[in-house]
C-alpha atoms as a PDB file:
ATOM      1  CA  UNK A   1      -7.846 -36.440 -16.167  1.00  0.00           C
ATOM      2  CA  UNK A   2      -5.326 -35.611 -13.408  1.00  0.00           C
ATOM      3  CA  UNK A   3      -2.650 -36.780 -15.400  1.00  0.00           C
ATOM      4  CA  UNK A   4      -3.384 -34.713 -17.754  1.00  0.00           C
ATOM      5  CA  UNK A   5      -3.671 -31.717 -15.554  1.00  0.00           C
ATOM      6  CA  UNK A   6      -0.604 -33.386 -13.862  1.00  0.00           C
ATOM      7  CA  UNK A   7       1.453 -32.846 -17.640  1.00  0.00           C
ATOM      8  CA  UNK A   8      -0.195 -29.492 -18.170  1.00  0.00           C
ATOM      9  CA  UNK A   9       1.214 -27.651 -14.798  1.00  0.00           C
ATOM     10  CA  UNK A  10       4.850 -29.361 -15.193  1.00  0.00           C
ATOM     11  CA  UNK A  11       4.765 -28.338 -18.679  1.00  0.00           C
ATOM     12  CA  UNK A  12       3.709 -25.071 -17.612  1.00  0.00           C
ATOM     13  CA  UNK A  13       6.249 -24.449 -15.014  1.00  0.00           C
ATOM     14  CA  UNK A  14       9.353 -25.667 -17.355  1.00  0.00           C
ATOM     15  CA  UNK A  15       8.194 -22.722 -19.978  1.00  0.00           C
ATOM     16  CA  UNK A  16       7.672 -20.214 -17.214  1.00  0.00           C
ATOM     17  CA  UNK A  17      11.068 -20.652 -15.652  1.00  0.00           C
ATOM     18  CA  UNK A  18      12.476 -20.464 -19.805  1.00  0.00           C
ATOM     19  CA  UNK A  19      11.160 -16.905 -19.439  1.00  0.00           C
ATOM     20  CA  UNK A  20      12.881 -15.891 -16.240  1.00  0.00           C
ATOM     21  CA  UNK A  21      16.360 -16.560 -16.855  1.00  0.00           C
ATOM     22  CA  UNK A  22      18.862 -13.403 -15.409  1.00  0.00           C
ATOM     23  CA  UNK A  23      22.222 -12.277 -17.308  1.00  0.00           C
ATOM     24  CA  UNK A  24      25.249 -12.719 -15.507  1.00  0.00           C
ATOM     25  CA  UNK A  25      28.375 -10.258 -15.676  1.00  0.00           C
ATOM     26  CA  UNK A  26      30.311 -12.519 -18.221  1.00  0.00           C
ATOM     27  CA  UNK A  27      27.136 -13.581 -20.202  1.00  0.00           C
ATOM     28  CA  UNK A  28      26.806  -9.460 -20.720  1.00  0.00           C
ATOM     29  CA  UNK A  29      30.370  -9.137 -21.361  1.00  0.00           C
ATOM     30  CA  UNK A  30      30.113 -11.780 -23.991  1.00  0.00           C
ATOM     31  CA  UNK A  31      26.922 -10.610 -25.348  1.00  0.00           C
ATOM     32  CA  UNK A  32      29.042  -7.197 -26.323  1.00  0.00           C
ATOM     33  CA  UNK A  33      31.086  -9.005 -28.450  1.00  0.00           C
ATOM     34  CA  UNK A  34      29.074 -11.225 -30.209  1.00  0.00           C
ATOM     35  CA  UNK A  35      27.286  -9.682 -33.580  1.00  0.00           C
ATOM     36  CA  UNK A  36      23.948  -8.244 -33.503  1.00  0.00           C
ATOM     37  CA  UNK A  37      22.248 -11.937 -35.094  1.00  0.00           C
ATOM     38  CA  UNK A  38      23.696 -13.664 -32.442  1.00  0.00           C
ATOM     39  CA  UNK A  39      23.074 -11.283 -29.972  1.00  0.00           C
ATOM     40  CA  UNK A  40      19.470 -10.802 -30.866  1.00  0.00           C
ATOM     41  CA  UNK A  41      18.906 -14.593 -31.144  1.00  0.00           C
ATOM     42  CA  UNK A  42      20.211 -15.197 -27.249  1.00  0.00           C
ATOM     43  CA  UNK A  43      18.313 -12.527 -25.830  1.00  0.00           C
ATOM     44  CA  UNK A  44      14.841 -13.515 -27.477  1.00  0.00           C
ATOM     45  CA  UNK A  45      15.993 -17.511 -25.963  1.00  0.00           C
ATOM     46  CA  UNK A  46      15.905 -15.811 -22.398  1.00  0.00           C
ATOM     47  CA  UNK A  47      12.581 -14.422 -22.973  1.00  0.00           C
ATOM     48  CA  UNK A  48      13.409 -10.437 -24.551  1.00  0.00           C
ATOM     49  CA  UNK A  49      11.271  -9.305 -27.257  1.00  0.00           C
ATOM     50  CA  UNK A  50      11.842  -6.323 -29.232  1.00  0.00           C
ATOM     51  CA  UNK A  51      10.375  -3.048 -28.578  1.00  0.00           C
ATOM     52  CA  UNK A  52      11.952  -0.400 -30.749  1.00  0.00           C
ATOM     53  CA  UNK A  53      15.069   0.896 -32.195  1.00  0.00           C
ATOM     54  CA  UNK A  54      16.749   4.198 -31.317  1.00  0.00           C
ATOM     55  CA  UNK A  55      18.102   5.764 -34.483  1.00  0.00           C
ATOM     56  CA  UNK A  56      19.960   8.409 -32.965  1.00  0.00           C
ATOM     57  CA  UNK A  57      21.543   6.429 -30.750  1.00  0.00           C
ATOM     58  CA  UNK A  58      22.255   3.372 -33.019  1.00  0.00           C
ATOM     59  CA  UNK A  59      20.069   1.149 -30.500  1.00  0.00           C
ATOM     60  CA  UNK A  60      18.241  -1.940 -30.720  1.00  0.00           C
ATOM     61  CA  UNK A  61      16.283  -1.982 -27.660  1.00  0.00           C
ATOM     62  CA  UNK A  62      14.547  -5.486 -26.493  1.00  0.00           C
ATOM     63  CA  UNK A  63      12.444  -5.815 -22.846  1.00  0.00           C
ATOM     64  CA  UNK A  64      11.323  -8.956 -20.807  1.00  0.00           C
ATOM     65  CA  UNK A  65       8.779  -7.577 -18.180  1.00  0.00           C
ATOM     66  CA  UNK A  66      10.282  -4.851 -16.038  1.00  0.00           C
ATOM     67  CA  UNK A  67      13.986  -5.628 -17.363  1.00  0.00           C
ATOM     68  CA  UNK A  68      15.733  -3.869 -20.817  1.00  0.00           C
ATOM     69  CA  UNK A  69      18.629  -4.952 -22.985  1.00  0.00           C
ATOM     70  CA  UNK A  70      19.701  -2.707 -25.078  1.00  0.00           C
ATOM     71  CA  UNK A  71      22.537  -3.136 -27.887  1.00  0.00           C
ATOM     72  CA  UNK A  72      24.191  -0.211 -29.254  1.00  0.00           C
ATOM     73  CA  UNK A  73      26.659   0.703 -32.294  1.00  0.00           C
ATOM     74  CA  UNK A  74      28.994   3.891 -31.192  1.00  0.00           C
ATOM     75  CA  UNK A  75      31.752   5.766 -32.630  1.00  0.00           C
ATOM     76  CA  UNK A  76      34.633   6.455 -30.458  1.00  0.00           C
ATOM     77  CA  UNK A  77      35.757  10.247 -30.696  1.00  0.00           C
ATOM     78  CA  UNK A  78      38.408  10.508 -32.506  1.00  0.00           C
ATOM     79  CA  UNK A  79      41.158   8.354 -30.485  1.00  0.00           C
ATOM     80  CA  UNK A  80      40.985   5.084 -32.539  1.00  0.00           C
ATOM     81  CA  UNK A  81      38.365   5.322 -35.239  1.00  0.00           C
ATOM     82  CA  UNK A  82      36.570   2.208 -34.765  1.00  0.00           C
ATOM     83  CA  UNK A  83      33.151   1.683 -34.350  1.00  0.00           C
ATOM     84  CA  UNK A  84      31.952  -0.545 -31.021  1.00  0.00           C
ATOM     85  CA  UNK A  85      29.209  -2.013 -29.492  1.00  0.00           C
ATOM     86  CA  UNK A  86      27.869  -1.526 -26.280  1.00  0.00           C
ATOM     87  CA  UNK A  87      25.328  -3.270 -23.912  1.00  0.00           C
ATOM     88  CA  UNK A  88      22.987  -1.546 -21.436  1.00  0.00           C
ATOM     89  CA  UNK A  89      20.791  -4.382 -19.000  1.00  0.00           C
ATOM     90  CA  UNK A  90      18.087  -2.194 -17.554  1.00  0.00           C
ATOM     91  CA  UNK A  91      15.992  -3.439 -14.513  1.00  0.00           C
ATOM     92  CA  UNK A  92      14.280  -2.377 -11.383  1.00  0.00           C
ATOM     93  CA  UNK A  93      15.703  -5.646  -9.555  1.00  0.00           C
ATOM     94  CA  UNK A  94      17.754  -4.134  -6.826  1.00  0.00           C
ATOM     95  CA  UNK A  95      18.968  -8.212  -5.994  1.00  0.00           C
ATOM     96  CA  UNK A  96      19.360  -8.581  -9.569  1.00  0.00           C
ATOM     97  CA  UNK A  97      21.546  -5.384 -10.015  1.00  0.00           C
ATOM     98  CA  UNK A  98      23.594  -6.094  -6.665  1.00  0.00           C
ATOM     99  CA  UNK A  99      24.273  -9.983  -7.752  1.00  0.00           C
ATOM    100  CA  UNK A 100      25.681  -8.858 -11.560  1.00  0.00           C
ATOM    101  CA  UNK A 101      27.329  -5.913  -9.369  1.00  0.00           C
ATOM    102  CA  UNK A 102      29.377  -8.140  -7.099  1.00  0.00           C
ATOM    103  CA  UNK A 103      30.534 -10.416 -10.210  1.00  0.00           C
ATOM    104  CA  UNK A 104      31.516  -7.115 -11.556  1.00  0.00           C
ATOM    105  CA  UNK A 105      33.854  -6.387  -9.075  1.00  0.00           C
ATOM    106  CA  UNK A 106      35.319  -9.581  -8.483  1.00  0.00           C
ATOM    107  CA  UNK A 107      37.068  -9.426 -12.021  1.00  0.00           C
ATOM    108  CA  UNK A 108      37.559  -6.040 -12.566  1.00  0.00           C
ATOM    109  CA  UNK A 109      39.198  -2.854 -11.409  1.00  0.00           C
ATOM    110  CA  UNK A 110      37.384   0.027  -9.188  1.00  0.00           C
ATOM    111  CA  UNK A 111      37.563   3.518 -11.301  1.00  0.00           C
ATOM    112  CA  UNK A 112      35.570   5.900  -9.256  1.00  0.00           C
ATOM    113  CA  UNK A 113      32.820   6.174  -8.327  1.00  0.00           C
ATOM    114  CA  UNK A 114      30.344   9.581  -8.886  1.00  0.00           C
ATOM    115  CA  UNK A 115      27.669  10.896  -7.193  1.00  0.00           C
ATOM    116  CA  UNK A 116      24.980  13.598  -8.438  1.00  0.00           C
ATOM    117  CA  UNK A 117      22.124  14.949  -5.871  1.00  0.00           C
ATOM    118  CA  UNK A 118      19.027  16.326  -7.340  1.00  0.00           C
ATOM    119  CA  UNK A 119      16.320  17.980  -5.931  1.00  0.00           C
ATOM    120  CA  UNK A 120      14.118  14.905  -7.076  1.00  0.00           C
ATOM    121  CA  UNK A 121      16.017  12.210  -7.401  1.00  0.00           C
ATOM    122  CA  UNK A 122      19.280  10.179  -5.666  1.00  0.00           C
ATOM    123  CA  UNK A 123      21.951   9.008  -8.695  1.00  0.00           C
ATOM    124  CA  UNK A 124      24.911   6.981  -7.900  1.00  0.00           C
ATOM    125  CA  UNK A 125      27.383   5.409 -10.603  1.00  0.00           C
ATOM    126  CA  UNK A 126      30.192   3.033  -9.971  1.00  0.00           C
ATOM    127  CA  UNK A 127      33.087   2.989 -12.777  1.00  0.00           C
ATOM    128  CA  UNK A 128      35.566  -0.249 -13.416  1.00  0.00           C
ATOM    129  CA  UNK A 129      37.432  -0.862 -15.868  1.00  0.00           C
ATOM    130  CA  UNK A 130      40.392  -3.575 -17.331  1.00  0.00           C
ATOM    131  CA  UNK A 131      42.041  -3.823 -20.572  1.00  0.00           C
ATOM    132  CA  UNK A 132      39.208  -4.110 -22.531  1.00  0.00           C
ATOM    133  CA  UNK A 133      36.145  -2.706 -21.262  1.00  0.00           C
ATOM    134  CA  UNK A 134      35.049  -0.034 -18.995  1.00  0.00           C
ATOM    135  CA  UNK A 135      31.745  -0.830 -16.798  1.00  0.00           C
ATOM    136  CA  UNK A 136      29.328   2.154 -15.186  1.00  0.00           C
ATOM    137  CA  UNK A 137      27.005   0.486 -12.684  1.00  0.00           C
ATOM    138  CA  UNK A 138      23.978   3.361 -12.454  1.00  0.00           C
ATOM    139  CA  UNK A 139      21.841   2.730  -8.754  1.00  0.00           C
ATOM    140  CA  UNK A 140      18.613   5.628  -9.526  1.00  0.00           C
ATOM    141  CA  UNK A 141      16.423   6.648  -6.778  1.00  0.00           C
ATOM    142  CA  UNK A 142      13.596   8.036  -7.170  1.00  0.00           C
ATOM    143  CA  UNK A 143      12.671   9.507  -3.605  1.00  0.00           C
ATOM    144  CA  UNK A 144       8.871   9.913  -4.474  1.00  0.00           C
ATOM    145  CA  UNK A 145       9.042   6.150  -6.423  1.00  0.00           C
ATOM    146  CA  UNK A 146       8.352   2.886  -4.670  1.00  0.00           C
ATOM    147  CA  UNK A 147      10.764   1.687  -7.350  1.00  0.00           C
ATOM    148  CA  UNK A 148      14.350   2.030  -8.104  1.00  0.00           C
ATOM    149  CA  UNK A 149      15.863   1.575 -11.323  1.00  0.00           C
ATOM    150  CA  UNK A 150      19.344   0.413 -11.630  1.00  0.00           C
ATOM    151  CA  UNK A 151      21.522   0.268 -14.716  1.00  0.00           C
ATOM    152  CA  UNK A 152      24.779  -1.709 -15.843  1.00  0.00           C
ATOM    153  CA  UNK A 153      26.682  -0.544 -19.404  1.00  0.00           C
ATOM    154  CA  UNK A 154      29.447  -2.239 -20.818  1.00  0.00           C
ATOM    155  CA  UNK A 155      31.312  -0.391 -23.682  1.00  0.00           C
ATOM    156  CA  UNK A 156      34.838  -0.299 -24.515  1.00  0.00           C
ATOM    157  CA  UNK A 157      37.875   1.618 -23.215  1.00  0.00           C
ATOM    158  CA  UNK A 158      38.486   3.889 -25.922  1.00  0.00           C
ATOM    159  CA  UNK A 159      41.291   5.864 -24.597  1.00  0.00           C
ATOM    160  CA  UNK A 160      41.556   4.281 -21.347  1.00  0.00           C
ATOM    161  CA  UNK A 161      40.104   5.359 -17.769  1.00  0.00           C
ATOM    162  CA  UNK A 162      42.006   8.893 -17.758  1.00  0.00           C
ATOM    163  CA  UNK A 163      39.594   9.442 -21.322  1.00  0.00           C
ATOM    164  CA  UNK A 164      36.753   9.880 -18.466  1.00  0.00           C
ATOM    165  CA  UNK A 165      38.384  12.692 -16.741  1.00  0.00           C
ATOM    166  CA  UNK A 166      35.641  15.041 -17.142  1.00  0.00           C
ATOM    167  CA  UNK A 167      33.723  12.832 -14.937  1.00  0.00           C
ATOM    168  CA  UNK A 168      35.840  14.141 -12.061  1.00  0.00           C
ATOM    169  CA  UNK A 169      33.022  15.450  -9.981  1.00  0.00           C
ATOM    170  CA  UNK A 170      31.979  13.674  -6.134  1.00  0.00           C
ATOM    171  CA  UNK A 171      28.588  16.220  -5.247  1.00  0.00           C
ATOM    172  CA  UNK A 172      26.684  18.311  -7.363  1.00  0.00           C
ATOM    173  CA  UNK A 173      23.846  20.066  -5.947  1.00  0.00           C
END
């Protein structure tokens, strides 16, 4: 009998930890260019099931507890005509966003970064960007919420950085 119980909690424990796998920086970078089958087939291994679509925004949305990957189609405006995919990780893991935020940075270049102040609410966003791809890092405070939300989107650099130059703000009451 305790070997049995014995097999049950190791066998337990190895499909628990299966569950709560995190992304890394290049796993989401690769996960942007991968098609949606393959995509949607690594997400549900780590544990992500699918919760809805977005049709306006072209979104496939998929959640693992607290944490959201989201995989987008979008059209870039006019500069290229090509269509691209994006990939927005969701979570209120302030470890988990500052560990794929410091693998960020090690590879990539520092854009700006832009700050908004609202009466309810703290809203900070990093920008890098390289050849490629262009990274916003969102850190959201709620100042009446016991939990934060942070957010990291990868899309492509349609026109390069200087395309973002209506994001040229630092404070905004």
């Amino acid at each position: 009998m305790k070997k049995i119980l014995l097999l049950v909690l190791i066998s337990f424990s190895f499909g628990s930890l299966g569950l709560a796998q995190d992304f890394s920086f290049d796993e989401l970078v690769k996960l942007r260019s991968d098609n949606f089958p393959a995509f949607e087939t690594y997400v549900h291994d780590k544990g992500y099931k699918l919760t809805h679509l977005e049709f306006n925004d072209r979104s496939t949305v998929f959640r693992n507890g607290n944490d959201v990957i989201t995989y987008s189609h979008t059209y870039d405006d006019g500069y290229a005509y090509h269509n691209h995919v994006s990939i927005k990780f969701e979570t209120s893991n302030k470890e988990e966003y500052e560990r794929i935020k410091k693998q960020c940075e090690a590879g990539m270049t520092y854009y700006r970064t832009a700050l908004r102040r609202f009466t309810r609410r703290q809203y900070m966003e990093h920008i890098y960007t390289n050849d490629k791809i262009i990274v916003h890092l969102y850190d959201i405070s709620y100042r009446d919420d016991d939990k934060p939300y942070y957010e990291i989107e990868i899309r492509s650099v349609f026109a390069g950085a200087d395309h973002y130059h209506w994001r040229d703000y630092d404070y905004m009451d």
